[in-house]
N, C-alpha and C. Protein backbone atom coordinates (compact mmCIF):
# COMPACT_ATOMS: atom_id res chain seq x y z
N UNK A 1 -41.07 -7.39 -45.98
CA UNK A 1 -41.58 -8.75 -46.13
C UNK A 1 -40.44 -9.76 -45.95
N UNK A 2 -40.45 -10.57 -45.30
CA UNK A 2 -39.36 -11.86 -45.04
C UNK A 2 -39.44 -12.60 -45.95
N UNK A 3 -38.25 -12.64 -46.35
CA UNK A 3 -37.97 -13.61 -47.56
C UNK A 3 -38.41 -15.27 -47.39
N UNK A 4 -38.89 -15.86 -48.17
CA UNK A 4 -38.72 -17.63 -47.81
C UNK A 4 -37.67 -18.15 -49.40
N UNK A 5 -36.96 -19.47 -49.06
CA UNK A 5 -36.67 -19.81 -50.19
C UNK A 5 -37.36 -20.13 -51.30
N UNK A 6 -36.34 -19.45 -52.89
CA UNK A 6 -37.23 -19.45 -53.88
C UNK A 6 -37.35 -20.67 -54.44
N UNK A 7 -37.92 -21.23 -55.89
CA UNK A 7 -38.18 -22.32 -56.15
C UNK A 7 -36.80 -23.36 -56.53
N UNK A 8 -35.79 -21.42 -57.25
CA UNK A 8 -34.54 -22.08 -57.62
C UNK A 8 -33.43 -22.52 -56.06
N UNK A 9 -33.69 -21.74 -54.97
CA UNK A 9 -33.05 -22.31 -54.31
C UNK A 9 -33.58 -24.18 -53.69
N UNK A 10 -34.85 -24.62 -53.21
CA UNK A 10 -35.30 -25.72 -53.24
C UNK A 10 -34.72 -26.95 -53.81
N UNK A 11 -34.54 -26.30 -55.57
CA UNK A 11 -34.18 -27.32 -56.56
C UNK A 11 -32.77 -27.26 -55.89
N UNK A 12 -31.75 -26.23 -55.62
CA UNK A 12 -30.55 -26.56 -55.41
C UNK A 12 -30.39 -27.29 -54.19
N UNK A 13 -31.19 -27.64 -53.08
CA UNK A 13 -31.17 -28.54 -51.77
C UNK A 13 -31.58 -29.66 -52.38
N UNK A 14 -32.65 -29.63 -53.15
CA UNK A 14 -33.14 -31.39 -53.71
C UNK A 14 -32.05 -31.84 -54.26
N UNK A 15 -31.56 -31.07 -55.53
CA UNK A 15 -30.04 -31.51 -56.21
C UNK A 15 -29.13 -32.33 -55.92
N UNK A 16 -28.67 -31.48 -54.46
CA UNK A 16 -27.38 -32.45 -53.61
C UNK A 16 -27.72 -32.78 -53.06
N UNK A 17 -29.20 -33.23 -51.81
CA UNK A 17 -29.49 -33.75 -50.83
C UNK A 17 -30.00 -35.26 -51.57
N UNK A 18 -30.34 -35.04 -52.78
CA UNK A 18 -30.72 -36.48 -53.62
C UNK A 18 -32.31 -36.91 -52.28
N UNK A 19 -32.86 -37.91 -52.96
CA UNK A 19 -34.16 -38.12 -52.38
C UNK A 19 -33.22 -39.90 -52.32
N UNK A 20 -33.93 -40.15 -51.15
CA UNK A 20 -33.60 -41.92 -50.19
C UNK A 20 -34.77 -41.80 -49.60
N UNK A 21 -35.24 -43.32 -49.94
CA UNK A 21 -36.63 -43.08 -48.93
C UNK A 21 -36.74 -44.03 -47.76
N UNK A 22 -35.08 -44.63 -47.79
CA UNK A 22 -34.60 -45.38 -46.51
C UNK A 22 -33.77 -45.22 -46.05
N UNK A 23 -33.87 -45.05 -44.69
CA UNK A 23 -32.74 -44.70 -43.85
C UNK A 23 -31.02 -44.65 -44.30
N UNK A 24 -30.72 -44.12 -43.75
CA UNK A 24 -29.22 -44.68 -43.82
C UNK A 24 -27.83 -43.50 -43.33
N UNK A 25 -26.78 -43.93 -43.23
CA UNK A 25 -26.24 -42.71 -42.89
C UNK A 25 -25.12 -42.06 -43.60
N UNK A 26 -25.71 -41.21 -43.29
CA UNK A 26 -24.51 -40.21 -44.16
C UNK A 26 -23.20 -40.33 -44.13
N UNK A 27 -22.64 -39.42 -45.08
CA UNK A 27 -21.17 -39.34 -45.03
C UNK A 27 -20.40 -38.97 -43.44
N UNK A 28 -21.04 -38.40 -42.65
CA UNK A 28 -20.56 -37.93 -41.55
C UNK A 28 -21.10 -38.71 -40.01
N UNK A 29 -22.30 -40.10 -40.64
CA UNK A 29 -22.20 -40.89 -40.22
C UNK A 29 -23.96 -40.95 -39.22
N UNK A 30 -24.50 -39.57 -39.71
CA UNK A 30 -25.62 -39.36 -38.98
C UNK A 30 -26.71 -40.20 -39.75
N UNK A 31 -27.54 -40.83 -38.78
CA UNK A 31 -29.07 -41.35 -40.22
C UNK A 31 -29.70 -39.80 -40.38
N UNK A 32 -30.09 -40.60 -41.97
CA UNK A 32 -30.77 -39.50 -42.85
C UNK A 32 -31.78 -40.21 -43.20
N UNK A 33 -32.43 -39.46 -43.89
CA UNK A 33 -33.90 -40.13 -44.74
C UNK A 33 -34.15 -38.67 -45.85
N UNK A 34 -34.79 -39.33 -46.82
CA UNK A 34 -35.56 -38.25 -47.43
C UNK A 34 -34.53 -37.45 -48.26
N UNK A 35 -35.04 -35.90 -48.28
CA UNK A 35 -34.21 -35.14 -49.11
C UNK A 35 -33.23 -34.53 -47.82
N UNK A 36 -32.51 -35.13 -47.12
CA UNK A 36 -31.20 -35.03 -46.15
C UNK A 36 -31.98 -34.59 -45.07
N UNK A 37 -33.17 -35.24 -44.21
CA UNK A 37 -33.52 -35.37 -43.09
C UNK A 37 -33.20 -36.09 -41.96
N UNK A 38 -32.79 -35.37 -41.11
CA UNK A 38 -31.58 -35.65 -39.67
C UNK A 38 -32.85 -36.01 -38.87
N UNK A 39 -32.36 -35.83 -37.73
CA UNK A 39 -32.67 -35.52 -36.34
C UNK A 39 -33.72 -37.01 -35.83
N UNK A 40 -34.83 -37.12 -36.13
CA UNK A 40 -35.84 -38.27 -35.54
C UNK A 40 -35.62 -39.44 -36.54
N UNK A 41 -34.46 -39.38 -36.91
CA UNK A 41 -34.36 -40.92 -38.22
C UNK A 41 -33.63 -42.29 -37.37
N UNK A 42 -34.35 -43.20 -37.63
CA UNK A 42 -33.37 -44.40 -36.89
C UNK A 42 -33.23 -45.81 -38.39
N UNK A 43 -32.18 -46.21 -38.46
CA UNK A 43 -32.03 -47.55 -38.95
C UNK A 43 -33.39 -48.33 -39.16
N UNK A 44 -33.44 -48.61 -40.34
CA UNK A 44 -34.82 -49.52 -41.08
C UNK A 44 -36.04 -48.62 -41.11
N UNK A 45 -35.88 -47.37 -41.04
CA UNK A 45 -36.62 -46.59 -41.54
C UNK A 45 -37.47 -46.45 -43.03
N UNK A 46 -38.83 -46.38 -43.49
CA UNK A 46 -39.11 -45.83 -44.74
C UNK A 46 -40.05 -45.20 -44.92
N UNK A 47 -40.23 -44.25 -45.79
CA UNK A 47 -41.08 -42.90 -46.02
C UNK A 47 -41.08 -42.95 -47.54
N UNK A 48 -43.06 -42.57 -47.72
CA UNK A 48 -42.90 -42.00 -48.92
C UNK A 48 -42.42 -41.12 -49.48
N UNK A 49 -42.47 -40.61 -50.85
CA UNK A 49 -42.14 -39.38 -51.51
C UNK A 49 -42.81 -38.29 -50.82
N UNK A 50 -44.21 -38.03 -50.40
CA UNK A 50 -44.64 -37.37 -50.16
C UNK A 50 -44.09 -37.16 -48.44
N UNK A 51 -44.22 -37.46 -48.05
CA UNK A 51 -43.78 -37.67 -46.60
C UNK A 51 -42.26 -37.00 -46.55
N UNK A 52 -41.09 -37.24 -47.32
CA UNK A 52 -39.47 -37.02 -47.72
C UNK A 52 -40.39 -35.24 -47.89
N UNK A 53 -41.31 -34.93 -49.04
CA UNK A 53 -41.35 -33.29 -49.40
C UNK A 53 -41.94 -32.54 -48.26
N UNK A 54 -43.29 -33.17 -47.34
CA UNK A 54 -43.29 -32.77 -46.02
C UNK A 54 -42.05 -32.62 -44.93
N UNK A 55 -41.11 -33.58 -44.79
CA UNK A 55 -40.08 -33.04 -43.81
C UNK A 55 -39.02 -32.27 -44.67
N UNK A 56 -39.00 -32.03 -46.07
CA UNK A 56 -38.35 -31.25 -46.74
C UNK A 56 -38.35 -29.55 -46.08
N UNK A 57 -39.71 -29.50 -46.60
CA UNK A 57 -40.59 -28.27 -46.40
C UNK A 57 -40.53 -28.25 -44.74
N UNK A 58 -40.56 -28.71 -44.13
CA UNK A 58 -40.64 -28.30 -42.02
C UNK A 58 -38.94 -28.21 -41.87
N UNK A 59 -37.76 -28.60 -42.44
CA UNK A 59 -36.62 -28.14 -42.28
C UNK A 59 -36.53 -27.67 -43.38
N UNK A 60 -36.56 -26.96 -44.57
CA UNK A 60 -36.56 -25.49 -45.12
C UNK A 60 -37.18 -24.57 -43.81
N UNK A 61 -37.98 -24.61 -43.67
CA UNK A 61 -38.89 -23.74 -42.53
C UNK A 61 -37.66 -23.44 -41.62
N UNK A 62 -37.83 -24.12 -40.60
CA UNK A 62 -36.79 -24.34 -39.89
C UNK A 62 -35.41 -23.51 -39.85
N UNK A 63 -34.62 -23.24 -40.91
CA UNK A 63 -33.80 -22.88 -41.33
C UNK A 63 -33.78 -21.21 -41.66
N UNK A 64 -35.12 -20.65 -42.79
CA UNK A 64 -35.48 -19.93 -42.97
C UNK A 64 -35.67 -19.33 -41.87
N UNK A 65 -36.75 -19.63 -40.59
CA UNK A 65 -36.89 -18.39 -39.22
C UNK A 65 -35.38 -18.71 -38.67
N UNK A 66 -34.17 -19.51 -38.50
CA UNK A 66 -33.00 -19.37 -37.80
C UNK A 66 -32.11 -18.08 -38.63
N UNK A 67 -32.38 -18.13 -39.58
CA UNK A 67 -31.83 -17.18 -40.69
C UNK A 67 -32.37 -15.88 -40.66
N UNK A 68 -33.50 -15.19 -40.52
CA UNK A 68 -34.25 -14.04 -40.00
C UNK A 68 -33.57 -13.76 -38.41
N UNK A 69 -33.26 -14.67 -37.98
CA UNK A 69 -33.23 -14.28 -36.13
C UNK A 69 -31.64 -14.31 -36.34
N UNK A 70 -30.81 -14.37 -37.13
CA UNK A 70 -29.25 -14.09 -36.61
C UNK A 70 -29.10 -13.77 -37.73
N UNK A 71 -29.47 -13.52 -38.77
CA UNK A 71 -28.85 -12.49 -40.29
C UNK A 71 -29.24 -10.90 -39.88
N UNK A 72 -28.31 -9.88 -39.77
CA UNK A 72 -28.41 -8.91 -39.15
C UNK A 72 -28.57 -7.71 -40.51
N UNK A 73 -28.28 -7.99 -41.57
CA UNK A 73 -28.30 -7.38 -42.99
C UNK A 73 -29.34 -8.19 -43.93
N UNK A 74 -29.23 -6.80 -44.73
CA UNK A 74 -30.26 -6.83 -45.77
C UNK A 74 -29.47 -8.25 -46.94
N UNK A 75 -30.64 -8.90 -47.77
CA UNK A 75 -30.13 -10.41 -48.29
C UNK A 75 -31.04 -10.05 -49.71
N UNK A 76 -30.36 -10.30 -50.87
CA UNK A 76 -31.52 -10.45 -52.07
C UNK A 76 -31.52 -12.03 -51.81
N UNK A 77 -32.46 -12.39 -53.00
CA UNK A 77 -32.80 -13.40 -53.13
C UNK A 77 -32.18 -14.52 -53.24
N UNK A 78 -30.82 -14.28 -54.00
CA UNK A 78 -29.82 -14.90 -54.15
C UNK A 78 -28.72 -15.60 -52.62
N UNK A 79 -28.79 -14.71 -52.34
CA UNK A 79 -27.68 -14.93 -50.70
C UNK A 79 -28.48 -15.39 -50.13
N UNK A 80 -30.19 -15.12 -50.03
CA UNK A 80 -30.81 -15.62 -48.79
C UNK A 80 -30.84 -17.06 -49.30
N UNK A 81 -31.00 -17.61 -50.56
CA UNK A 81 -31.02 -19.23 -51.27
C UNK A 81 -29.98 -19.57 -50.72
N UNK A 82 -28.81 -18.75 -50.64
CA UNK A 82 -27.55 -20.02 -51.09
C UNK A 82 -27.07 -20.18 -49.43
N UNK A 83 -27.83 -19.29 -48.38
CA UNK A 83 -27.59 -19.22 -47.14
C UNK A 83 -28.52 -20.51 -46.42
N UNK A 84 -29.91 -20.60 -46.95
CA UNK A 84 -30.24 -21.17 -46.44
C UNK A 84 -29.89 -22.81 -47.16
N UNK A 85 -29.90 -23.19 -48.08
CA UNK A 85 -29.28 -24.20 -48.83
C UNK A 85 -27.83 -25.01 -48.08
N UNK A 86 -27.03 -23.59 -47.50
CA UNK A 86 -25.51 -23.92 -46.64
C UNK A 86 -26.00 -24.54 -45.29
N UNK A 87 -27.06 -23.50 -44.41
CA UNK A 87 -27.28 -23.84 -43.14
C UNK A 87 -28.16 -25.24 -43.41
N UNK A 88 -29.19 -25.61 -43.92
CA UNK A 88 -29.68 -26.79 -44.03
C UNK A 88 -28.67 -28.36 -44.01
N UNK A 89 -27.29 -27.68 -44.91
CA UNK A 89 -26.71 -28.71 -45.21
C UNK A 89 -25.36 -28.86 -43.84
N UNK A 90 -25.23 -27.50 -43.35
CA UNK A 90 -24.16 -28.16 -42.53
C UNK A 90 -25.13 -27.81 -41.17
N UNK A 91 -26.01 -27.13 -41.00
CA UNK A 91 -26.50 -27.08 -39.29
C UNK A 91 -25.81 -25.68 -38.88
N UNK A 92 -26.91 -25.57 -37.72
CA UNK A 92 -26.82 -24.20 -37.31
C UNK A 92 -25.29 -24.06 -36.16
N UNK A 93 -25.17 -25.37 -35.88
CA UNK A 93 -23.98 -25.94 -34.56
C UNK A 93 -24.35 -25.36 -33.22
N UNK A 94 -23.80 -26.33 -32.71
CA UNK A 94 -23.69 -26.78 -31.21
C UNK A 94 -22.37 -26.24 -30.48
N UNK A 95 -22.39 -25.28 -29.72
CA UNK A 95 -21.14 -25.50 -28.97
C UNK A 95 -20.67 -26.59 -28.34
N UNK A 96 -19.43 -26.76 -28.34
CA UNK A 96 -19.48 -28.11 -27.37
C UNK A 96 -19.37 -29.04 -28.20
N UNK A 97 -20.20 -29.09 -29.74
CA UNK A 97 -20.42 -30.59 -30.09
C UNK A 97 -19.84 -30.18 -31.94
N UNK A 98 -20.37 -29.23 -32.12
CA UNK A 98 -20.42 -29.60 -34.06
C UNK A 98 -20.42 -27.60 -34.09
N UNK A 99 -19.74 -27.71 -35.76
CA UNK A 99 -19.59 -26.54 -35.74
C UNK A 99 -21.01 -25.97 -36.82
N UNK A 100 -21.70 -25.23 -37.13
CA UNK A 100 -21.93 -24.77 -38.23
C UNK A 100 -22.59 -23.15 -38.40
N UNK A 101 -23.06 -22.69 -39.14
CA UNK A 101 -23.65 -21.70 -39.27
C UNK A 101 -23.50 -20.54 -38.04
N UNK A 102 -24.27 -20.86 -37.17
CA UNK A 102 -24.63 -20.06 -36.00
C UNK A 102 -23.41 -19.95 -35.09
N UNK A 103 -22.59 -21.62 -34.62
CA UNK A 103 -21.86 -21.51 -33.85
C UNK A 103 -20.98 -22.44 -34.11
N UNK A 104 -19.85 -22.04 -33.63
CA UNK A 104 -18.68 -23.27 -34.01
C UNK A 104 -18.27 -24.02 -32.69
N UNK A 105 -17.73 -24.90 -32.70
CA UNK A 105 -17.60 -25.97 -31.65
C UNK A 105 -17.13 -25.56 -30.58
N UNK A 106 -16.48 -24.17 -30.88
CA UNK A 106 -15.71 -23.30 -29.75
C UNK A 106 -16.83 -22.49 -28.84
N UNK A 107 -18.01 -22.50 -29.59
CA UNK A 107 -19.14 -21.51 -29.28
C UNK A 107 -18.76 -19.99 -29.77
N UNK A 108 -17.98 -20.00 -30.58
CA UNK A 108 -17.78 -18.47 -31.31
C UNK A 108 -19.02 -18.95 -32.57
N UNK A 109 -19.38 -17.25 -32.76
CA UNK A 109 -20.20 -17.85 -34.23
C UNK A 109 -18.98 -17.62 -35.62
N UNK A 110 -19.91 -18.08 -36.23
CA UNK A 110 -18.92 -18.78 -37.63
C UNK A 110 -18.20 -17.33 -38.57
N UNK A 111 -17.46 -17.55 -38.66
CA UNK A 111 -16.24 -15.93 -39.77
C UNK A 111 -17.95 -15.66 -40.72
N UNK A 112 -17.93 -16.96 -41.30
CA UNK A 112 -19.29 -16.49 -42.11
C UNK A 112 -20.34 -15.74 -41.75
N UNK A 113 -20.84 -15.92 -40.64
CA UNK A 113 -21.74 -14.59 -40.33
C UNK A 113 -21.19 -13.88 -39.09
N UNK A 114 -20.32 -13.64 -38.99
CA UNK A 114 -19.27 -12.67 -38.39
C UNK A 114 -19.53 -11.53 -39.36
N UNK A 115 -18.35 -12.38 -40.71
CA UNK A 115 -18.41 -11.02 -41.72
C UNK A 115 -19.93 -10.87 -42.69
N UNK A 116 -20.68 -11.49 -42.46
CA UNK A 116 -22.14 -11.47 -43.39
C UNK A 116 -22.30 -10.10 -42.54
N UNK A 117 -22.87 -10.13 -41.33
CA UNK A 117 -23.75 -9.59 -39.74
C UNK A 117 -22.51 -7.89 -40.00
N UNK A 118 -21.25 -7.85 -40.68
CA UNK A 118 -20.54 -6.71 -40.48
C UNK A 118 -20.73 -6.27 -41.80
N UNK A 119 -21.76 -6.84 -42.68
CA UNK A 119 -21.65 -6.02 -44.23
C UNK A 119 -20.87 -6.66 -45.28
N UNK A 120 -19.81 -7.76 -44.90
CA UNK A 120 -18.66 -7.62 -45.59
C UNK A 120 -19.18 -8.86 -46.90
N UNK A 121 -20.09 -8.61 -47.39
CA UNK A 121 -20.69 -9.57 -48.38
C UNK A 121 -19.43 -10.50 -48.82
N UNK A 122 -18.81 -9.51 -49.62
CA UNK A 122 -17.59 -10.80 -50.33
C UNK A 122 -16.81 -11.46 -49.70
N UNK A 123 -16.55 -11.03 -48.18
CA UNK A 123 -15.46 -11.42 -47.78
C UNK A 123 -16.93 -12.81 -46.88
N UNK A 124 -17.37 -12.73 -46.82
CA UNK A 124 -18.64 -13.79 -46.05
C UNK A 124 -18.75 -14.64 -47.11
N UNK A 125 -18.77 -14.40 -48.42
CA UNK A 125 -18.85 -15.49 -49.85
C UNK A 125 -17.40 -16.23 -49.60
N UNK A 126 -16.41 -15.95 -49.61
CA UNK A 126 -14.95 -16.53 -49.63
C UNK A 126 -15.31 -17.36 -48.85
N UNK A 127 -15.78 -17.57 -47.65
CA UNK A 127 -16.11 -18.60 -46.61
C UNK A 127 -16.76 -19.98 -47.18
N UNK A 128 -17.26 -19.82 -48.13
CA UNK A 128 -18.41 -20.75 -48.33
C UNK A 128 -17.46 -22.37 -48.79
N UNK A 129 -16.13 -21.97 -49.78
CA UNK A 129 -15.58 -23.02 -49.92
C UNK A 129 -14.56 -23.69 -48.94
N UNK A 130 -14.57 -23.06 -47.82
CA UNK A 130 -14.28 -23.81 -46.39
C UNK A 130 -14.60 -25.02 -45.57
N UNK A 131 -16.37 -24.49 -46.28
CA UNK A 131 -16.77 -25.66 -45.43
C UNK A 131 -16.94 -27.37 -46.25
N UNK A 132 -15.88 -28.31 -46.41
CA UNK A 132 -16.58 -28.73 -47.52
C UNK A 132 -16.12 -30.10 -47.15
N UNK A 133 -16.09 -30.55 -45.83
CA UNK A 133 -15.70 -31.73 -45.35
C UNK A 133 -16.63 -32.14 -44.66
N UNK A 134 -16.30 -33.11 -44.76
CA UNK A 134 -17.64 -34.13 -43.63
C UNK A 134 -16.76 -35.66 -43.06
N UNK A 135 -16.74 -36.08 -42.10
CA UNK A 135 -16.58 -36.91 -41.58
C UNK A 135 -14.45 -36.66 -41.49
N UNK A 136 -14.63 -35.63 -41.28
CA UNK A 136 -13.09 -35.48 -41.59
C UNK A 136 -12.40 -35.33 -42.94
N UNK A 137 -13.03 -35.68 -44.08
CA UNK A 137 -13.22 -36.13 -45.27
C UNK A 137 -13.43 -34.76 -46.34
N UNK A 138 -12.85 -34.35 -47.02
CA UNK A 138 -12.69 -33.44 -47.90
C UNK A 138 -13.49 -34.06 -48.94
N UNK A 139 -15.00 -33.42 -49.70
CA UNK A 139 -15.88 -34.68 -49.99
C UNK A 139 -16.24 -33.86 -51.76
N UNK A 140 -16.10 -34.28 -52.84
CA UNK A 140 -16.29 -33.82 -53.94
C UNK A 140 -17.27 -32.91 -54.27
N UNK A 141 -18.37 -33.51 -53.55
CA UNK A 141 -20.09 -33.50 -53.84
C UNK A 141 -19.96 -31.89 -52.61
N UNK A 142 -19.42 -31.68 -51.91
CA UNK A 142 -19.63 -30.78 -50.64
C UNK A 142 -18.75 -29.96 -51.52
N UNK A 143 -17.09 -29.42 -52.30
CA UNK A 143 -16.84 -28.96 -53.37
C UNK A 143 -17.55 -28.54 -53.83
N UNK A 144 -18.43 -28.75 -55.03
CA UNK A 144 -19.34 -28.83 -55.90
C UNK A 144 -20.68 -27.96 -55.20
N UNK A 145 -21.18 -28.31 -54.46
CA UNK A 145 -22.26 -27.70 -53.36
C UNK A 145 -21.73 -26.42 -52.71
N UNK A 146 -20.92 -26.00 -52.22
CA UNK A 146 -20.07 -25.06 -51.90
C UNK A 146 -19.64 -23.90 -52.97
N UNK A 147 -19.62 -24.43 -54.00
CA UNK A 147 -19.54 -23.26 -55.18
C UNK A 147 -20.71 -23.16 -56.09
N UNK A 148 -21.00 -23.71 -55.74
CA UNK A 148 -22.97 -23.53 -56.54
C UNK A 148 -23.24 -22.61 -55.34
N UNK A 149 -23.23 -22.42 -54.51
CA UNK A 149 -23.39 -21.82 -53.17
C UNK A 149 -23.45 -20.53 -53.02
N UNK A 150 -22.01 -20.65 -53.56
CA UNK A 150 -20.70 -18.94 -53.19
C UNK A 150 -21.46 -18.15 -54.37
N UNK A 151 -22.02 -18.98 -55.92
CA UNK A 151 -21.81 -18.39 -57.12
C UNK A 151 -23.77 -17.79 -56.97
N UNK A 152 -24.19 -18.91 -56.65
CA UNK A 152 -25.63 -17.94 -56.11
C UNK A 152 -25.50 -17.02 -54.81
N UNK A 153 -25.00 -16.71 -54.05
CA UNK A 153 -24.76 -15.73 -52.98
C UNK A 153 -24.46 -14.11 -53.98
N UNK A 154 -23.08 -14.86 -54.99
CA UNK A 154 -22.93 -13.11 -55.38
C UNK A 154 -23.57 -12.92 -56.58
N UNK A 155 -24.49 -13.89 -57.19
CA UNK A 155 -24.94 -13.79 -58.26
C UNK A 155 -25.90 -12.22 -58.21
N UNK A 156 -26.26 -11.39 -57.69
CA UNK A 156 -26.77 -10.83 -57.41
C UNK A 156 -26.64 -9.64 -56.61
N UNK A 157 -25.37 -9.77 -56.41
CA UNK A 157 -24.77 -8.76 -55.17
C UNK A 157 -25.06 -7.17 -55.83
N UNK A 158 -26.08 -6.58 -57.16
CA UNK A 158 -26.04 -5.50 -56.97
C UNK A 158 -27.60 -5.19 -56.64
N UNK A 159 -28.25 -6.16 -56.38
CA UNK A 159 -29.19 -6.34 -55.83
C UNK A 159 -29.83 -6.45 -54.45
N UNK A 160 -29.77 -5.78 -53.39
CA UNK A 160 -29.88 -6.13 -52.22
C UNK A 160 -30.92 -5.66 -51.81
N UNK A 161 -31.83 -6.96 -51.06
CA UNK A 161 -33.17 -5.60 -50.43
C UNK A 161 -33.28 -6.77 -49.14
């Protein structure tokens, strides 16, 4: 059965993504809306609450089937939260343009699922407090998010299915 995120991982994306129900842009300079919704947002934007938990829920989605199609190992519940919680927040990347998850700017994919995809659980957790900059910017809140992250990934590590 394919995992989807649990209720506790959700709460940990609402947590740091905080709810805005007007545009604006992020630390790294992209518009956002909602609970950290990218992509179709422009300046003077506004959305209800309900509307912010609909595009919540279609990028959880989103994230979740990119995570089935390049996670090559078995995930408890824990790693698959704190995986999809990471990819939501930094992106799957672009060669060419942005690094994250899937691919890094070089078009190599990321040490993180290098060593996830080779088994190497702990050494794929060490990664997590790497990523924790945005806009060039070494950012408190991305700290903080990054080890809530690492600490649900191994929270569980004798658990794997």
């Amino acid at each position: 059965m394919r995992k989807i995120l649990s209720d506790r991982g959700l709460e940990l994306i609402k947590s740091y993504e905080g709810l805005r129900l007007s545009s604006y842009r992020d630390s790294g300079g992209i518009w956002t809306i909602g609970y950290g919704h990218t992509g179709d947002v422009r300046a003077g934007r506004t959305i209800s609450e309900l509307t912010a938990l609909t595009l919540l829920q279609a990028d959880v989605m989103d994230c979740e089937i990119l995570l089935h199609k390049i996670v090559e190992v078995p995930l408890n519940q824990g790693q698959f939260d704190a995986l999809v919680s990471f990819l939501f927040n930094v992106g799957p990347g672009k060669p060419g343009v942005k690094s994250g998850l899937r691919y890094l700017k070089s078009g190599s994919p990321s040490t993180l699922l290098v060593l996830l995809n080779a088994g190497r659980y702990q050494e794929a957790a060490a990664q997590f407090p790497l990523w924790m900059y945005a806009g060039g910017q070494r950012l408190p809140g991305l700290v903080r998010r990054r080890q809530e992250e690492q600490h649900l990934f191994l929270s569980e590590m004798q658990r794997v299915a």
